[in-house]
N, C-alpha and C. Protein backbone atom coordinates (compact mmCIF):
# COMPACT_ATOMS: atom_id res chain seq x y z
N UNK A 1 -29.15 12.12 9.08
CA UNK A 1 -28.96 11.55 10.39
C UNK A 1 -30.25 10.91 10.88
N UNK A 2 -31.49 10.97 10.27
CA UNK A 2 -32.84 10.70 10.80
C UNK A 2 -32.83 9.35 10.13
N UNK A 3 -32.28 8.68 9.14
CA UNK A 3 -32.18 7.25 9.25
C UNK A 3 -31.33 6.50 9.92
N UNK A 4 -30.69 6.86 10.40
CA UNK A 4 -29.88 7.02 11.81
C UNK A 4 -30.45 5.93 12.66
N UNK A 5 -31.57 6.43 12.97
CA UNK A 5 -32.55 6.94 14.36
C UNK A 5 -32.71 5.15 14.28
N UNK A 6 -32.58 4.71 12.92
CA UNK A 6 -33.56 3.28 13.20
C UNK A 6 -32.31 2.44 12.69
N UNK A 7 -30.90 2.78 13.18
CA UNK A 7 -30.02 1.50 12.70
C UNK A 7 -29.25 1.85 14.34
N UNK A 8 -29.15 2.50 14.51
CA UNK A 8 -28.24 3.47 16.14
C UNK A 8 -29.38 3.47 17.29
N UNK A 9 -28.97 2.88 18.40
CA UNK A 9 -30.17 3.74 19.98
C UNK A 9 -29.47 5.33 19.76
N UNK A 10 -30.28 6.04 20.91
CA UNK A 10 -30.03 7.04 21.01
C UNK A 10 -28.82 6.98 21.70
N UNK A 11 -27.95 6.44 22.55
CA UNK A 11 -26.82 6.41 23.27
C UNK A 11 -25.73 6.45 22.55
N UNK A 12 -25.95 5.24 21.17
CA UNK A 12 -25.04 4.79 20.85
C UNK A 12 -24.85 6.21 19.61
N UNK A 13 -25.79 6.91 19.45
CA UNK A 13 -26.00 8.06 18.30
C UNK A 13 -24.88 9.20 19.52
N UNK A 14 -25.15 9.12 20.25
CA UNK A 14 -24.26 10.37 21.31
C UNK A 14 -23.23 10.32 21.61
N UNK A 15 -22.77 8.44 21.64
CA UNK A 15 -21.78 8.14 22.01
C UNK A 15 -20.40 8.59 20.79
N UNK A 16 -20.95 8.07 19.40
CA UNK A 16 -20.39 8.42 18.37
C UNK A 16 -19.67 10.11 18.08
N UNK A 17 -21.09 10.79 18.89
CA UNK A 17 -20.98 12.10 18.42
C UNK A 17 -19.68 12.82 19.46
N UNK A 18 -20.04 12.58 20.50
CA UNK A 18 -18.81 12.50 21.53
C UNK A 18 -17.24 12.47 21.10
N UNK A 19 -17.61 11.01 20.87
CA UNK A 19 -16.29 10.44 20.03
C UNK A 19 -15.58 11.64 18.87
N UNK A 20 -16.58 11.82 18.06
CA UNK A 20 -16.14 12.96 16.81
C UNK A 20 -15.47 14.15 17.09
N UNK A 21 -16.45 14.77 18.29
CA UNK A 21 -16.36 15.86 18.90
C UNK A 21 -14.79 16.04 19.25
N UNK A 22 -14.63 15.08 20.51
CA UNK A 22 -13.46 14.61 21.39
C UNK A 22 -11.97 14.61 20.50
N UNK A 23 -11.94 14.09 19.09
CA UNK A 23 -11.15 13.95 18.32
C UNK A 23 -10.80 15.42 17.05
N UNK A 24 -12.10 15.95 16.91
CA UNK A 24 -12.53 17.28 16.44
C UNK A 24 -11.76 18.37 17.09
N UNK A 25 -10.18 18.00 17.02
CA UNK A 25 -9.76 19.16 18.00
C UNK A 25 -9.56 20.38 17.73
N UNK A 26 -9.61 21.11 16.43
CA UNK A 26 -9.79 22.41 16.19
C UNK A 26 -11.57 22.81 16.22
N UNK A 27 -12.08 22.35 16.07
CA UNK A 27 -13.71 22.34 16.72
C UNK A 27 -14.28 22.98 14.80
N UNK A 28 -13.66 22.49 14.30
CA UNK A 28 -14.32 23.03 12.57
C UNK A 28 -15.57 21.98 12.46
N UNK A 29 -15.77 21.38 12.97
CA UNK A 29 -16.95 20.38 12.52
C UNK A 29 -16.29 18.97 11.49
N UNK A 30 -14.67 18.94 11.72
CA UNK A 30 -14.77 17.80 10.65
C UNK A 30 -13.06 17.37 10.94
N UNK A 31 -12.94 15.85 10.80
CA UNK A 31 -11.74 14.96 11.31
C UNK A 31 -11.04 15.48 10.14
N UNK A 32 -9.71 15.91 10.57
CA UNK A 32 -8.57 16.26 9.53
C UNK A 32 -8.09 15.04 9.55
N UNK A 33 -7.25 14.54 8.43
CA UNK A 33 -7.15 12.78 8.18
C UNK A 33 -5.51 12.62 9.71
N UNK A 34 -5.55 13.38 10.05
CA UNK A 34 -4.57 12.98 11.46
C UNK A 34 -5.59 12.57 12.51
N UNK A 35 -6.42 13.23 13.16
CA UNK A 35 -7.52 13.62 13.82
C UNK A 35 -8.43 12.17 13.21
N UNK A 36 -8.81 11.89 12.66
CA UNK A 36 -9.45 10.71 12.02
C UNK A 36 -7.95 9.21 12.30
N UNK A 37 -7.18 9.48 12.18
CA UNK A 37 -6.47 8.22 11.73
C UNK A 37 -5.77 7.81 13.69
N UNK A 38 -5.64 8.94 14.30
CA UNK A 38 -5.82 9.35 15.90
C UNK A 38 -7.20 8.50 16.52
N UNK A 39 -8.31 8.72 15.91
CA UNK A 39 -9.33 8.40 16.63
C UNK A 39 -9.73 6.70 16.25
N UNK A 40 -9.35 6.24 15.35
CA UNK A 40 -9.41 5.11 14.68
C UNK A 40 -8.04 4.20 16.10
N UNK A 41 -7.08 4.95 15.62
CA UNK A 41 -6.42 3.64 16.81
C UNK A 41 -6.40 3.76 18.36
N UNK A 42 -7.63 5.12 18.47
CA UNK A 42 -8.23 4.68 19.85
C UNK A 42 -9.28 3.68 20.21
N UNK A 43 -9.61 3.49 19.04
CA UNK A 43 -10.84 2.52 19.25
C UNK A 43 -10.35 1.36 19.36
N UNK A 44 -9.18 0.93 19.08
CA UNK A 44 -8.31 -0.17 19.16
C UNK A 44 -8.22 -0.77 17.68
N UNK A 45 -8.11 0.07 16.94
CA UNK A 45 -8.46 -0.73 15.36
C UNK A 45 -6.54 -0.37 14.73
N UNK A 46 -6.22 -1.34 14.69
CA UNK A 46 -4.27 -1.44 14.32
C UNK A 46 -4.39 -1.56 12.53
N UNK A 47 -4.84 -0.91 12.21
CA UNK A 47 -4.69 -0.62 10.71
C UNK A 47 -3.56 -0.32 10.06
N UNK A 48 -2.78 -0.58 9.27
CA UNK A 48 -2.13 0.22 8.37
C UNK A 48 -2.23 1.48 7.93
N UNK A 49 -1.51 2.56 7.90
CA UNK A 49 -1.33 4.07 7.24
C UNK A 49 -2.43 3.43 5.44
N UNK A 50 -2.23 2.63 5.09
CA UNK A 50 -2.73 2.38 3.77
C UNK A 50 -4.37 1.87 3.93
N UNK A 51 -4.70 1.09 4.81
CA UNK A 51 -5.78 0.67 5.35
C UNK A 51 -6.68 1.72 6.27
N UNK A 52 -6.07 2.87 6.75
CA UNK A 52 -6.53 3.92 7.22
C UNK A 52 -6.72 4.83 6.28
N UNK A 53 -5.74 5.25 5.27
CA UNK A 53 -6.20 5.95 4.12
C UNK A 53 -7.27 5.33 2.94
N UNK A 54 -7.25 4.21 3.34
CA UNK A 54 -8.79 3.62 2.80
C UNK A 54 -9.96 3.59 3.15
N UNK A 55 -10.10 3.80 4.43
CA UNK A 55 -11.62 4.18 5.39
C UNK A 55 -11.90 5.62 5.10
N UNK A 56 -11.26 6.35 5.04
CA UNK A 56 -10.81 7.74 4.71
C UNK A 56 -11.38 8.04 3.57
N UNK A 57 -10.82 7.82 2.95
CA UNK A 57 -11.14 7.79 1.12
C UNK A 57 -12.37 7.83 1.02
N UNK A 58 -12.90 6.63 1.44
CA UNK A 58 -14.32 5.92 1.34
C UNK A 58 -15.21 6.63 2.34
N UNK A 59 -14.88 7.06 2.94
CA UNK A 59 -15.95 7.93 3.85
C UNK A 59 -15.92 9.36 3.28
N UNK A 60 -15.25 9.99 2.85
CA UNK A 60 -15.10 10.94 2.53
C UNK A 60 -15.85 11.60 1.29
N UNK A 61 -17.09 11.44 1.31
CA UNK A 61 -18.40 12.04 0.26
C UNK A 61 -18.19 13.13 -0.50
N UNK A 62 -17.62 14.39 0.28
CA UNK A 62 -17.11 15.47 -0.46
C UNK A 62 -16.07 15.55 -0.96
N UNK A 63 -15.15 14.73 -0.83
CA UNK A 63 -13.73 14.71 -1.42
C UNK A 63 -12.97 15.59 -1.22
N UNK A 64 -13.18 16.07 -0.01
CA UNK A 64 -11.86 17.46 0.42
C UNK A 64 -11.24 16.92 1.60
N UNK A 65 -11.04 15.45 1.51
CA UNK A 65 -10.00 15.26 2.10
C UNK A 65 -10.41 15.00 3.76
N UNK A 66 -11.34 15.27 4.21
CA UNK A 66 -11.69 15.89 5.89
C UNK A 66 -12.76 14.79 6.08
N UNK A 67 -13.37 14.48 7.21
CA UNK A 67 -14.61 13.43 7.57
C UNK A 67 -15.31 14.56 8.17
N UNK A 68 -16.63 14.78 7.72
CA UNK A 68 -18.06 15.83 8.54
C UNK A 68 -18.60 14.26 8.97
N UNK A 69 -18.87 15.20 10.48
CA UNK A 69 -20.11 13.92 10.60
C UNK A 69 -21.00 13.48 10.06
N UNK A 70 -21.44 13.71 9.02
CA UNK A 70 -22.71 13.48 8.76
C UNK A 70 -22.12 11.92 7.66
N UNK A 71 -20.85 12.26 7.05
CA UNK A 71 -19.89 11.33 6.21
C UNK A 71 -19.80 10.31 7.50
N UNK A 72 -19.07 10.19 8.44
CA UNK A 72 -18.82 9.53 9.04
C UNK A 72 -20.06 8.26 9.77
N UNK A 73 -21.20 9.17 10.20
CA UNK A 73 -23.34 8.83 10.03
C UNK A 73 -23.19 7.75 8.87
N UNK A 74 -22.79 8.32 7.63
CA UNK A 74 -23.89 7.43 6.22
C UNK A 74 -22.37 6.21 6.46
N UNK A 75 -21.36 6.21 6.48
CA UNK A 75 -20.45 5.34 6.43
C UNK A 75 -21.09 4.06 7.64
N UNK A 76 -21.04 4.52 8.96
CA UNK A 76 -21.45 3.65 10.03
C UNK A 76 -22.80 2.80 9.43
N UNK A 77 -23.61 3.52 8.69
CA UNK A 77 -24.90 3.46 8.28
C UNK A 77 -24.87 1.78 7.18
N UNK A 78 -24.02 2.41 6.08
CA UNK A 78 -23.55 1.63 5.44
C UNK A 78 -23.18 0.37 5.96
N UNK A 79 -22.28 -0.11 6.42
CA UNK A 79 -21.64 -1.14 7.52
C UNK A 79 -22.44 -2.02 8.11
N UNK A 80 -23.16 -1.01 8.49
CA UNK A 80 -24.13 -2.05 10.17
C UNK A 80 -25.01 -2.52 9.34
N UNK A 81 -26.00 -2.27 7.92
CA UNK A 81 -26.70 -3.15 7.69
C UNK A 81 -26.43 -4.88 6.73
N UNK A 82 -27.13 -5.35 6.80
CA UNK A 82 -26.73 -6.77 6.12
C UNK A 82 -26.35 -6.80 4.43
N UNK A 83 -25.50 -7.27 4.31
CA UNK A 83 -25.15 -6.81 2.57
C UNK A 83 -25.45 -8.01 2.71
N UNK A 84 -25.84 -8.26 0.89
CA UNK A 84 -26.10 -9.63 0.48
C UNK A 84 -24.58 -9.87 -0.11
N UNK A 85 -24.84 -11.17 -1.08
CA UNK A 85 -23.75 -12.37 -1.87
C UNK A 85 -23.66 -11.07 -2.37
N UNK A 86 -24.28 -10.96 -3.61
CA UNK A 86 -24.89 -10.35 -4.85
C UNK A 86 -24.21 -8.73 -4.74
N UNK A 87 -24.25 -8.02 -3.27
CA UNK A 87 -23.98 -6.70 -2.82
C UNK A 87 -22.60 -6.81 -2.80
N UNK A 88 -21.93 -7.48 -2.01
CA UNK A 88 -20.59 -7.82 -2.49
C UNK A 88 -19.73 -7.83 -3.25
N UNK A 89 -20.42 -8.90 -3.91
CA UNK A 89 -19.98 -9.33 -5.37
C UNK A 89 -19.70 -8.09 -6.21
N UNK A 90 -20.57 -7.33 -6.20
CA UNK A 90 -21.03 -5.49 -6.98
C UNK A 90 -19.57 -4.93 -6.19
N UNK A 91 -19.23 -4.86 -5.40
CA UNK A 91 -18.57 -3.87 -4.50
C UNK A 91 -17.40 -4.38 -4.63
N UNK A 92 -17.24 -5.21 -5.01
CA UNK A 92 -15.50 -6.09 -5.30
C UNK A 92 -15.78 -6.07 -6.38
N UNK A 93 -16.13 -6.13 -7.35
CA UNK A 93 -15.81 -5.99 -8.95
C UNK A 93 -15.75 -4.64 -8.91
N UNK A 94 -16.40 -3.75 -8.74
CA UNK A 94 -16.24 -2.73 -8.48
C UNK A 94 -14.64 -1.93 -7.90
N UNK A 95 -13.94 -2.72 -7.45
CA UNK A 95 -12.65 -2.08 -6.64
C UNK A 95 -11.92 -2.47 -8.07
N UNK A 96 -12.23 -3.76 -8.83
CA UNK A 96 -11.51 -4.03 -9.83
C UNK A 96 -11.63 -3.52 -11.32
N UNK A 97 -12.38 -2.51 -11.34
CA UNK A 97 -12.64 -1.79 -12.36
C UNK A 97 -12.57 -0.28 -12.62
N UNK A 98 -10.90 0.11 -11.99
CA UNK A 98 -10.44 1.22 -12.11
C UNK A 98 -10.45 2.62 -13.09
N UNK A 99 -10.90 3.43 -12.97
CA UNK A 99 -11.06 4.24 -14.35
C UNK A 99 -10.18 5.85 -13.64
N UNK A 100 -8.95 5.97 -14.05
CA UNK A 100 -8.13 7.49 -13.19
C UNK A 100 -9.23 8.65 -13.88
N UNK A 101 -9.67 9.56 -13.45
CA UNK A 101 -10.05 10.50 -13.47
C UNK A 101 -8.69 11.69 -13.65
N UNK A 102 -8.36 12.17 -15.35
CA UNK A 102 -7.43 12.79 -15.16
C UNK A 102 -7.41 14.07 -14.47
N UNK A 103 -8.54 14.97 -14.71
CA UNK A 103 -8.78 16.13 -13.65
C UNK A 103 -7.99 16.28 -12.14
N UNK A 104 -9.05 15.12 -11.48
CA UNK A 104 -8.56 15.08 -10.03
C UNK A 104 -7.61 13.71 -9.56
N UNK A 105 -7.17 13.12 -10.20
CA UNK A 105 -6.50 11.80 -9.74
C UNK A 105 -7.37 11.10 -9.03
N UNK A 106 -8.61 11.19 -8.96
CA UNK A 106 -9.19 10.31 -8.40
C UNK A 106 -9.41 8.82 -9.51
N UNK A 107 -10.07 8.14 -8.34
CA UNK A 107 -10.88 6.92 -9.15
C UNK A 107 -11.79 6.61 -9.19
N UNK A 108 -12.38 6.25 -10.49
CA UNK A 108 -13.84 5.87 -10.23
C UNK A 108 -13.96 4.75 -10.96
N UNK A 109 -15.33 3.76 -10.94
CA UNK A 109 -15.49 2.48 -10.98
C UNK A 109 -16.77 2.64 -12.29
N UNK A 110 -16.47 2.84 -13.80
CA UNK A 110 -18.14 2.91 -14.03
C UNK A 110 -17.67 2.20 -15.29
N UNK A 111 -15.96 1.02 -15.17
CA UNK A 111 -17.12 0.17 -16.25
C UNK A 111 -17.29 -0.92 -16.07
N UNK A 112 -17.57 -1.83 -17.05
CA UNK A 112 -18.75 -2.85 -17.08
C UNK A 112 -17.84 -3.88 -17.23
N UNK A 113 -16.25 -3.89 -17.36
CA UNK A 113 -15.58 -5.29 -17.41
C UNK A 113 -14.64 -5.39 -16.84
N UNK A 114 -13.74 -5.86 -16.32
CA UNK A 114 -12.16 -5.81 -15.95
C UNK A 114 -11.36 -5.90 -17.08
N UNK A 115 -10.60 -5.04 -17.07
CA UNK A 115 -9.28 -5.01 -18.24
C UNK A 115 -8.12 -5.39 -17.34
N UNK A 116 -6.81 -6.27 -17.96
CA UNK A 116 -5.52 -6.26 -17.40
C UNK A 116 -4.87 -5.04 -16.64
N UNK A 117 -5.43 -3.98 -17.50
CA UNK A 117 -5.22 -2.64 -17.50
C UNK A 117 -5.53 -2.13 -15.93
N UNK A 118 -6.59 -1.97 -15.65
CA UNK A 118 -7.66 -1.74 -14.80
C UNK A 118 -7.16 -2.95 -13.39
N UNK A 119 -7.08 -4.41 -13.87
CA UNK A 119 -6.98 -5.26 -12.54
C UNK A 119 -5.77 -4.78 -12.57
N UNK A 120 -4.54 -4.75 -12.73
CA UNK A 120 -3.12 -4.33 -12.48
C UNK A 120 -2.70 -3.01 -11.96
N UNK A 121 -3.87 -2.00 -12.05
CA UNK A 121 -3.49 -0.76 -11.32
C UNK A 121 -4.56 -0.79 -9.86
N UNK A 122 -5.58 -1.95 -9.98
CA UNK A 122 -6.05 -1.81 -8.56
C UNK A 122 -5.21 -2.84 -7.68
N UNK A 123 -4.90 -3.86 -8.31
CA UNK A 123 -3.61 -4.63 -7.39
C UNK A 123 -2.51 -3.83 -6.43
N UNK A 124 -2.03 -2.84 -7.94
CA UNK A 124 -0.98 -1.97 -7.11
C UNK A 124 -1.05 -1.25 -6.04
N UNK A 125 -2.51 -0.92 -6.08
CA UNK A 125 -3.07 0.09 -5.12
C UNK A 125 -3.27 -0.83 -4.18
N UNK A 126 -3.68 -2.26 -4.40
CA UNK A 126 -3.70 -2.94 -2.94
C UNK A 126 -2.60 -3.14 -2.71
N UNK A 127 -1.37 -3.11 -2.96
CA UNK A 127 0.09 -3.46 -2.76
C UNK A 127 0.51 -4.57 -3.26
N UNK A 128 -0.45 -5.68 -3.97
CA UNK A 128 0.74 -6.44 -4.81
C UNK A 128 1.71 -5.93 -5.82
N UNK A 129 2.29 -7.23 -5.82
CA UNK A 129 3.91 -6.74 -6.76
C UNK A 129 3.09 -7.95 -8.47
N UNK A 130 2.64 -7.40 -8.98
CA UNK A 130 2.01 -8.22 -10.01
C UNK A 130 1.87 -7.40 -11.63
N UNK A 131 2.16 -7.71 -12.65
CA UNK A 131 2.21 -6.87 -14.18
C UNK A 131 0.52 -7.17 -14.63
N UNK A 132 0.95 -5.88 -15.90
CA UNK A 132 -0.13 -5.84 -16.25
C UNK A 132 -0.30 -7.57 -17.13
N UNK A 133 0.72 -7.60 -17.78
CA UNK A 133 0.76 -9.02 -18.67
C UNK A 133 0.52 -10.19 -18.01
N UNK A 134 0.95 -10.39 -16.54
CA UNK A 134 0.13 -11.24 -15.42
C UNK A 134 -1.27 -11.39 -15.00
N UNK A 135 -1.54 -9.92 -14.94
CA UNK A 135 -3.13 -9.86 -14.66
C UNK A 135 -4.00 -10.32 -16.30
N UNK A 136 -3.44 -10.22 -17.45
CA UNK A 136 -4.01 -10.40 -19.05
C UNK A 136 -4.07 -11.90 -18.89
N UNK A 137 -3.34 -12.88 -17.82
CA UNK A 137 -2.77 -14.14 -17.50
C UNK A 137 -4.08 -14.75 -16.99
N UNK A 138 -3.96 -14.16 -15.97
CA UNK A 138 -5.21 -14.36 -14.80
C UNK A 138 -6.28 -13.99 -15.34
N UNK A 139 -6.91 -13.22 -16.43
CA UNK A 139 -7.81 -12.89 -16.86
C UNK A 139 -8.62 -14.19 -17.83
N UNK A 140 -7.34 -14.13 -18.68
CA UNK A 140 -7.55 -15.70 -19.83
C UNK A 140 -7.84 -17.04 -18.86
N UNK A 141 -7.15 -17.08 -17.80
CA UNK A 141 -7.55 -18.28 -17.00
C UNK A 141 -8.70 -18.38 -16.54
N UNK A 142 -9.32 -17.27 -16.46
CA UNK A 142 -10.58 -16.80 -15.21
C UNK A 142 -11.76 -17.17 -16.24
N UNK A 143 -11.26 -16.99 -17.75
CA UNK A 143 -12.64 -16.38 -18.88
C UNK A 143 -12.08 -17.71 -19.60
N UNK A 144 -11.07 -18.44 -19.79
CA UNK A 144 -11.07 -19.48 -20.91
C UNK A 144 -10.69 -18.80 -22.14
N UNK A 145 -9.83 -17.84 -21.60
CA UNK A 145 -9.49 -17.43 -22.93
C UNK A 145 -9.56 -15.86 -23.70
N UNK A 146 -10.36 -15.19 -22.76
CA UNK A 146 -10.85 -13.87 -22.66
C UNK A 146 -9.76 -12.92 -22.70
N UNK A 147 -9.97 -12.11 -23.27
CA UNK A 147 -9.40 -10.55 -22.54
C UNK A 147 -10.07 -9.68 -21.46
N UNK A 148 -11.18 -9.85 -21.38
CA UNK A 148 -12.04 -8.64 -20.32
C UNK A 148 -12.33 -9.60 -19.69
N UNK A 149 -12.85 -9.69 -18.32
CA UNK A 149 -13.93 -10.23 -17.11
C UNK A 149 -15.06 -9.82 -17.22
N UNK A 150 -16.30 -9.98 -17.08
CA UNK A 150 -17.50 -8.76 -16.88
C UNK A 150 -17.92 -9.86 -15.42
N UNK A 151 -18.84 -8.94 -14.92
CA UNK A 151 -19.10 -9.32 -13.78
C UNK A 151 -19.56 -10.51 -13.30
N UNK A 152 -20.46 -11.11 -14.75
CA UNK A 152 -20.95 -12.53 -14.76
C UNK A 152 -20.47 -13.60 -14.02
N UNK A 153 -18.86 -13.38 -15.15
CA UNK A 153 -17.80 -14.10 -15.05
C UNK A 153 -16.74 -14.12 -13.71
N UNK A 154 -17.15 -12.78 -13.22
CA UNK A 154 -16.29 -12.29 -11.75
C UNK A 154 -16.85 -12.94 -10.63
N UNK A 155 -18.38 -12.94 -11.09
CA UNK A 155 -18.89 -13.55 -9.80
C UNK A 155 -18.57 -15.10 -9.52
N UNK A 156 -19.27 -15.65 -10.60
CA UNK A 156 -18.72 -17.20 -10.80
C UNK A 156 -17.32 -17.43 -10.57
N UNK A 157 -16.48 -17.14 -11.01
CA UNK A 157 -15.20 -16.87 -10.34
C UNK A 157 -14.75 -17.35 -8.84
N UNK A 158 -15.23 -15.86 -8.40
CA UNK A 158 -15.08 -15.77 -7.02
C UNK A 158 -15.97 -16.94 -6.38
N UNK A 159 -17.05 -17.40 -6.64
CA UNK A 159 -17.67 -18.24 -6.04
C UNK A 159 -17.01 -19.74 -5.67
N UNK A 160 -16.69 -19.84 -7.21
CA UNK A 160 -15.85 -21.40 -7.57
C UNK A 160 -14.02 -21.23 -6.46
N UNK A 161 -13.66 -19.82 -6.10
CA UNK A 161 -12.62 -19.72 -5.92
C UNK A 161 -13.07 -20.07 -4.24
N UNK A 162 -13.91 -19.36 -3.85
CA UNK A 162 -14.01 -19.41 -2.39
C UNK A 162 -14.23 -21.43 -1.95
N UNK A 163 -14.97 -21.65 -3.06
CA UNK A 163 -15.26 -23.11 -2.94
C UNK A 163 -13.66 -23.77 -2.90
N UNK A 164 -13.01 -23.63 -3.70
CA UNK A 164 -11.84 -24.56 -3.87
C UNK A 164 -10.78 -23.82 -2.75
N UNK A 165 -10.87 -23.05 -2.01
CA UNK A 165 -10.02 -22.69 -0.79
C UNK A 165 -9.03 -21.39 -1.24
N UNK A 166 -9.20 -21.00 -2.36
CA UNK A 166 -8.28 -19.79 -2.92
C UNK A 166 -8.61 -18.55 -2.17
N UNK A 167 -7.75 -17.95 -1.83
CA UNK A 167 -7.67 -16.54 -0.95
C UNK A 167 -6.97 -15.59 -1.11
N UNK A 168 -6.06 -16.14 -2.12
CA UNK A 168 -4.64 -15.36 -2.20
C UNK A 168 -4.18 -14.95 -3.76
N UNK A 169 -4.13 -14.21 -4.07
CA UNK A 169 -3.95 -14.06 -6.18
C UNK A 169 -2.75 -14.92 -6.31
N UNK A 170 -1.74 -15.25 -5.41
CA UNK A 170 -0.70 -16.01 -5.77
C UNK A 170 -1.23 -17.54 -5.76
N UNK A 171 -2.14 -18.32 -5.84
CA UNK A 171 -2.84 -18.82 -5.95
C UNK A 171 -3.43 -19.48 -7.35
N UNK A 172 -3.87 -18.30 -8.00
CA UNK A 172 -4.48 -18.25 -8.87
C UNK A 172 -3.34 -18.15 -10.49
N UNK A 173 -2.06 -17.68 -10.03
CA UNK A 173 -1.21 -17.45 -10.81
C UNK A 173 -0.73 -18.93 -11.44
């Protein structure tokens, strides 16, 4: 919380805590994902149940499901400072490089290329309706021919895509 001190005033550090508190209604020290998804559309933020279980997710450091303040601190933390191109770029290839963790069903992001495999189960998770043999589609188009993406190629990509007005994967199909 002491790097806090130099991205937050002190008001706005109390105001937050307030907020937590206020929503903290069994007083355990931590947003149960009702209690969290409650305090989110008081702030006036009209999210989706899917878009709320994504702030969630992502804030959620310990993975038990709950927001501690201190998760909720490094998340705000995160946010408010300036990301670069380059930081981005990392953090969206990153969503596209799915790896299930069979243990816990979780996901994690640690490899180094996009597979059809991999872009077609993070699509789903964003809610398109798209195959894996579509995304192997979009892949060859993206690479000239490729099977994998690596990030090189993701970035350039995305760059050339934002240039020519593309926003949408139906687009790109």
């Amino acid at each position: 919380v002491g790097a806090m001190a130099e991205a937050f005033t002190q008001e706005q550090m109390t105001e937050c805590r307030d907020l937590f508190d206020m929503y903290d209604r069994n007083e355990d020290g931590m947003l149960q994902p009702s209690e969290f998804k409650e305090m989110m559309r008081s702030l006036g933020l009209q999210l989706t149940e899917r878009e709320l279980d994504v702030f969630l997710h992502r804030m959620d450091e310990s993975g038990d499901g709950n927001i501690q303040f201190e998760e909720m601190w490094d998340f705000l933390q995160m946010i408010s400072r300036p990301v670069s191109v380059d930081e981005e770029m990392e953090e969206a290839f990153r969503r596209f490089t799915p790896q299930s963790d069979a243990n816990s069903g979780e996901i994690s992001c640690d490899c180094e290329v996009i597979t059809r495999a991999g872009l077609a189960e993070a699509l789903k998770v964003m809610g398109e309706d798209i195959t894996e043999t579509e995304c192997g589609e979009m892949i060859r188009a993206a690479t000239g021919g490729g099977e994998v993406l690596d990030f090189e190629v993701f970035k350039k990509f995305c760059m050339d895509a934002g240039s020519r007005g593309i926003t949408r994967f139906e687009d790109i199909r």
